[in-house]
Protein backbone atom coordinates (compact mmCIF):
# COMPACT_ATOMS: atom_id res chain seq x y z
CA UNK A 1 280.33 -164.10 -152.55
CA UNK A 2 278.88 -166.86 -153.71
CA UNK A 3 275.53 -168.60 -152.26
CA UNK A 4 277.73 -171.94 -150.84
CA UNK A 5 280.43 -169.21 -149.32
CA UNK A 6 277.60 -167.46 -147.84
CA UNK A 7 275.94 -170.32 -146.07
CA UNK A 8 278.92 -171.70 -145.28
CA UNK A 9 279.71 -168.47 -143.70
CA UNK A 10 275.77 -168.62 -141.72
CA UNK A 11 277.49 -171.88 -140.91
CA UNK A 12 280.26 -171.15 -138.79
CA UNK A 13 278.96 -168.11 -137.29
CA UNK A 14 276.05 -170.71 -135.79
CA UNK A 15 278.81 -173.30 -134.57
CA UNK A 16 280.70 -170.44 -132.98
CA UNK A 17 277.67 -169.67 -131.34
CA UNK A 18 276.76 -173.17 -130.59
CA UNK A 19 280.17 -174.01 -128.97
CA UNK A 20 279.55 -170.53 -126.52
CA UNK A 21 276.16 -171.41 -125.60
CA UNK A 22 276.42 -175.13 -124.73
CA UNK A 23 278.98 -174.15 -122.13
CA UNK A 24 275.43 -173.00 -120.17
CA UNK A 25 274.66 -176.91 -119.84
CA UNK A 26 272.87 -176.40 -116.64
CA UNK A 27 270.39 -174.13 -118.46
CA UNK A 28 269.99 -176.99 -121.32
CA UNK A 29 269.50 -179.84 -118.88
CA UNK A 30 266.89 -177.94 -117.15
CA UNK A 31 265.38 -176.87 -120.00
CA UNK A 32 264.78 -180.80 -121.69
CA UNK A 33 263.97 -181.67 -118.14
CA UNK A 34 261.08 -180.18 -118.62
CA UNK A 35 259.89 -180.42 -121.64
CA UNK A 36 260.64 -184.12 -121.52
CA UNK A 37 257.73 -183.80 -118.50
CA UNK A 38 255.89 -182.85 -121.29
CA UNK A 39 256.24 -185.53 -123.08
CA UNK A 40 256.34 -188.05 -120.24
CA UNK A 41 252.84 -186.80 -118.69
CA UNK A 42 251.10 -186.55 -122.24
CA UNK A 43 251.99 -190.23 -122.71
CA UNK A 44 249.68 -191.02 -119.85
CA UNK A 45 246.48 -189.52 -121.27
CA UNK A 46 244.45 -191.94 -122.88
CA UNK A 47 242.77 -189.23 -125.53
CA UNK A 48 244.74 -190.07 -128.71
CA UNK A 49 244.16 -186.04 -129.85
CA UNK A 50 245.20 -184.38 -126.86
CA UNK A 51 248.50 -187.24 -126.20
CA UNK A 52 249.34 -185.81 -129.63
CA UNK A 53 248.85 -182.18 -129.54
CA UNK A 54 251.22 -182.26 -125.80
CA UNK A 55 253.51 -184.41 -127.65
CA UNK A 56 254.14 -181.72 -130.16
CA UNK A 57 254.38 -179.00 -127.95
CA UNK A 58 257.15 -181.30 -125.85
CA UNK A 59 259.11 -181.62 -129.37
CA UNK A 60 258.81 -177.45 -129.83
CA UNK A 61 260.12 -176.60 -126.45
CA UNK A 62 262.78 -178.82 -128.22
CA UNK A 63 263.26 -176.79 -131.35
CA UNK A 64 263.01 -174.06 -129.36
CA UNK A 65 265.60 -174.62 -127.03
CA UNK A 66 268.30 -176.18 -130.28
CA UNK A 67 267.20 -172.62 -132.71
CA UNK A 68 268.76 -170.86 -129.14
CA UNK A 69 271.71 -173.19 -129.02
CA UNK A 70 272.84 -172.05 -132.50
CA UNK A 71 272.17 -168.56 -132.79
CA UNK A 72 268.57 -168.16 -134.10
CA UNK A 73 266.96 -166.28 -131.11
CA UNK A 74 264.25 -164.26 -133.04
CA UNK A 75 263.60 -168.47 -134.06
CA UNK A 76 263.66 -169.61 -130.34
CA UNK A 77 261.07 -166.86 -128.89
CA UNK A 78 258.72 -167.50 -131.51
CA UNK A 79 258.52 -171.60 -131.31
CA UNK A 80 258.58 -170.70 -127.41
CA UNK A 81 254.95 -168.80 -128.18
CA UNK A 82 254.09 -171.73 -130.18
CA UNK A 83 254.21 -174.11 -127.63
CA UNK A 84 252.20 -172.17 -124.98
CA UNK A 85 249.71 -171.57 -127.65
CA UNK A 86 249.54 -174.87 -127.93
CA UNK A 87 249.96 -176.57 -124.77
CA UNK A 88 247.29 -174.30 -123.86
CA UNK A 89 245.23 -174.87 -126.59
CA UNK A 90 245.30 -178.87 -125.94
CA UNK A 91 243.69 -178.05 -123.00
CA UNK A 92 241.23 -175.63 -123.76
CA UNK A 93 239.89 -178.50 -126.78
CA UNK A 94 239.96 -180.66 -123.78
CA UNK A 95 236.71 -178.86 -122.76
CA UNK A 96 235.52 -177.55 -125.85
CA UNK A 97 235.52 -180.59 -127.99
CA UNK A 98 233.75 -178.49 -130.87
CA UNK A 99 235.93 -176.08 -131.04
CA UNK A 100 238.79 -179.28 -131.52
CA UNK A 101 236.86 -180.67 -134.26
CA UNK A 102 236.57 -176.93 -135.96
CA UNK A 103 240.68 -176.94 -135.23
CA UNK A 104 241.48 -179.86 -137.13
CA UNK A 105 239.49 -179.47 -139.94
CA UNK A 106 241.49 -175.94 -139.92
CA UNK A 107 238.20 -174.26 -140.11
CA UNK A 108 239.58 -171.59 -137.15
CA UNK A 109 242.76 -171.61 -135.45
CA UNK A 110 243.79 -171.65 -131.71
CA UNK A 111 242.04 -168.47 -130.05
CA UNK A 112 244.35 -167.13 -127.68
CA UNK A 113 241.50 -165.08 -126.22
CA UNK A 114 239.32 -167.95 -125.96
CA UNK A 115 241.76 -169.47 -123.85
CA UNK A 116 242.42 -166.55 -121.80
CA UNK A 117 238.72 -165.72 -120.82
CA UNK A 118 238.43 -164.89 -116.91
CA UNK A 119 235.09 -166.53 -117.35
CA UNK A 120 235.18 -170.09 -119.45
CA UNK A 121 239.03 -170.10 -120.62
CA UNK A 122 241.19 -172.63 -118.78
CA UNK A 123 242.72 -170.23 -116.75
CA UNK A 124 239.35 -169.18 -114.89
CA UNK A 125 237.73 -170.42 -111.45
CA UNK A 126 235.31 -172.61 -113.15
CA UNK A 127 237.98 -174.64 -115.25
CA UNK A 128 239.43 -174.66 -111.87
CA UNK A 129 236.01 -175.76 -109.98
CA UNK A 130 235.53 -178.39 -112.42
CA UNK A 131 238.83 -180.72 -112.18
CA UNK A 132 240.06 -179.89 -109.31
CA UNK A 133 238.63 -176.95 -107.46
CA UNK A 134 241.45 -176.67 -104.59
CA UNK A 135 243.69 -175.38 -107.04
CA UNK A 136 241.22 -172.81 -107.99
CA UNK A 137 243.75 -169.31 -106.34
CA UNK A 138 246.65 -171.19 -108.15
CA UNK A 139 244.98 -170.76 -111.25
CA UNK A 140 243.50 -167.62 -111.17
CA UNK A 141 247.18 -166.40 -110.20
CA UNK A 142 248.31 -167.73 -113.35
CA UNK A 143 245.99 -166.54 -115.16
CA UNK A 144 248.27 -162.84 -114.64
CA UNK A 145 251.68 -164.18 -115.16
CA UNK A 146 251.08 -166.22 -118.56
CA UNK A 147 249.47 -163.12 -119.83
CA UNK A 148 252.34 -161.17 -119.06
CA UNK A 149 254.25 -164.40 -120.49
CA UNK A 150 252.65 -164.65 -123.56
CA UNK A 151 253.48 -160.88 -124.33
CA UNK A 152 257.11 -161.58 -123.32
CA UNK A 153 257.59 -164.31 -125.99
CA UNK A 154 255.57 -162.04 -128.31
CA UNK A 155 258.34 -159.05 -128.04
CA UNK A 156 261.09 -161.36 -127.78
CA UNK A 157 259.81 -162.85 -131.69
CA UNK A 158 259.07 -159.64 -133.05
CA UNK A 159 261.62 -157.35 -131.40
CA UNK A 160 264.46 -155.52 -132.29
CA UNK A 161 266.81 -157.42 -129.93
CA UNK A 162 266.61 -160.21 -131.52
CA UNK A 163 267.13 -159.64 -135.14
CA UNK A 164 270.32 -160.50 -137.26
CA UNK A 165 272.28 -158.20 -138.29
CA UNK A 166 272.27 -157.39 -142.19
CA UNK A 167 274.95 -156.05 -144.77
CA UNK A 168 275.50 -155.87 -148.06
CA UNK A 169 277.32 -159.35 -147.39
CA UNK A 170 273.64 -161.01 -145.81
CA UNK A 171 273.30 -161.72 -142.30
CA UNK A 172 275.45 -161.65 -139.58
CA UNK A 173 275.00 -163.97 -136.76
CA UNK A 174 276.43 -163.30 -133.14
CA UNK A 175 276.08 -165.08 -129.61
CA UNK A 176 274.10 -162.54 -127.49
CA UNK A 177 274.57 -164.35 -123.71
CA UNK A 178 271.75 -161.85 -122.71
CA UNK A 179 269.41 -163.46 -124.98
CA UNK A 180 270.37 -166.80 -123.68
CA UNK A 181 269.40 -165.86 -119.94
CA UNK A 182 266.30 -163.62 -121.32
CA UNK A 183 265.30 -167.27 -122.84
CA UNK A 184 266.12 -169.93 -120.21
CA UNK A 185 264.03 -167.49 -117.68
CA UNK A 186 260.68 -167.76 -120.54
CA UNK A 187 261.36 -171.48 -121.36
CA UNK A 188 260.79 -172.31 -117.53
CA UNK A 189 257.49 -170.34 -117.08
CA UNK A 190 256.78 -171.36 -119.98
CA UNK A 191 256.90 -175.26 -119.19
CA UNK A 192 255.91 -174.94 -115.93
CA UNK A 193 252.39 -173.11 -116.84
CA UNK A 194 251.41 -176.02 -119.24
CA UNK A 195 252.20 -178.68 -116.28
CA UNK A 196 250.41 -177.02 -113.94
CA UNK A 197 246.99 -176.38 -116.49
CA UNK A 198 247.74 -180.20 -117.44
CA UNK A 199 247.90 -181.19 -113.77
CA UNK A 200 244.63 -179.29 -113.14
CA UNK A 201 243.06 -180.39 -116.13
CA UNK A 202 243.89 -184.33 -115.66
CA UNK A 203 245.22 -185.70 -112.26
CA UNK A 204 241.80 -186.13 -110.87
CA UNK A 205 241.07 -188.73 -114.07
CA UNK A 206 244.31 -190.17 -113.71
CA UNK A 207 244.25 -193.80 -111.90
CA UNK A 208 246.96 -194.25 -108.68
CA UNK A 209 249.03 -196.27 -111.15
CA UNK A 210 248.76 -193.53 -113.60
CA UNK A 211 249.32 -190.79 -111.17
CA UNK A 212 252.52 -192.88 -110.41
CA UNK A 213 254.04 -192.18 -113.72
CA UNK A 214 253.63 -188.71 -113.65
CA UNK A 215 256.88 -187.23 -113.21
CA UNK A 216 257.99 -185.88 -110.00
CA UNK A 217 258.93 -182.27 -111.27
CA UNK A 218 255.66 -181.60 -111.37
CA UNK A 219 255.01 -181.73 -107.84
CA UNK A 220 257.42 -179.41 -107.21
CA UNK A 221 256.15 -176.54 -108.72
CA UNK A 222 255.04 -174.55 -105.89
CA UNK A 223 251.66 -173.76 -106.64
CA UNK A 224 251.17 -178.02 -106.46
CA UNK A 225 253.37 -178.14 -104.00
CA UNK A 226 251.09 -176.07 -102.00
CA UNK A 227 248.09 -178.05 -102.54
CA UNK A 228 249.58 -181.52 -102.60
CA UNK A 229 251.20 -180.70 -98.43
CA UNK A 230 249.40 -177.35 -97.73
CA UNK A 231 252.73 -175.62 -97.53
CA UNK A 232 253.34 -172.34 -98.40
């Protein structure tokens, strides 16, 4: 087999795929829903570095979701983990401005445990205390779940599950519907965890006009929801 048969084999098996997985549009409209909240919400900040860094995660929850639509889903999981590193990241240099600078001139890298620290990492009580302190159980809860998250997305890009399948012909690429629902179910928390650190981080600098424009899935997540009405 030549190397143009073969990828035009890769080729077909990924539209085959493609034309199975799109018929889950619900999942895919829900899934650019949010990350266009993403985008919409870092397009309010005024800091030209953090706008940027939210914009790009907003464009890999993106990638994420089209390597899923065609097949890659060893692909997907990982630019999934990219983005919460990321979005999480953008606001941990928020507050550590340093640590940005040290970042950009790719001196260290983003420092998952950094952000993770029960103490000073954005998902402690005094991130919480210091913009916007009733949200302060919200975040400690999630401070739980996205670690749980984050090893998700880490088994889902390194597992076995996930791999193609190899011959002596190359790779084999099937639709896996499992992997599609295993995905959707990540994607979400996913999403939902970097608009509720940005809402935490940012809606008490945000003016009433600005507040205005941020979208209104983002007062639906529950834990908002909650301290936005007092509801439970």
């Amino acid at each position: 087999m030549s190397i143009n048969e073969y990828l035009n084999r890769i080729n077909s098996e990924s539209q085959a795929i493609f034309k199975e997985s799109v018929k889950e549009e619900e999942l895919f409209e829900k899934a650019h829903r949010m990350s266009s909240c993403v985008f919409t919400f870092a397009q309010i900040l005024t800091n030209t570095s953090e706008n940027k860094m939210l914009t790009t995660v907003s464009e890999l929850l993106e990638a994420a979701s089209m390597n899923m639509s065609l097949g890659f889903y060893r692909q997907a999981f990982s630019t999934l983990k990219h983005a919460l590193e990321l979005g999480l990241g953008a606001i941990y240099y928020s507050v550590y401005k340093m640590e940005e600078y040290d970042w950009q001139q790719e001196i260290t890298t983003v420092d998952w445990h950094k952000i993770m620290d029960k103490d000073t990492g954005i998902l402690s009580s005094r991130f919480a205390k210091a913009f916007y302190p009733e949200m302060e159980e919200a975040v400690k809860h999630y401070h739980e779940s996205v670690a749980v998250l984050y090893r998700k997305l880490s088994e889902g890009g390194l597992g076995n599950s996930e791999r193609w399948d190899w011959g002596f012909d190359g790779i084999t690429l099937r639709y896996n519907p499992a992997q599609l629902k295993k995905y959707f179910a990540l994607s979400a928390e996913v999403a939902e965890a970097i608009l509720l650190l940005m809402f935490c981080r940012y809606a008490r600098n945000l003016s009433i006009e600005q507040l205005d424009l941020v979208p209104g899935e983002v007062d639906q997540i529950p834990a908002i929801r909650r301290v936005l009405t007092g509801e439970e």
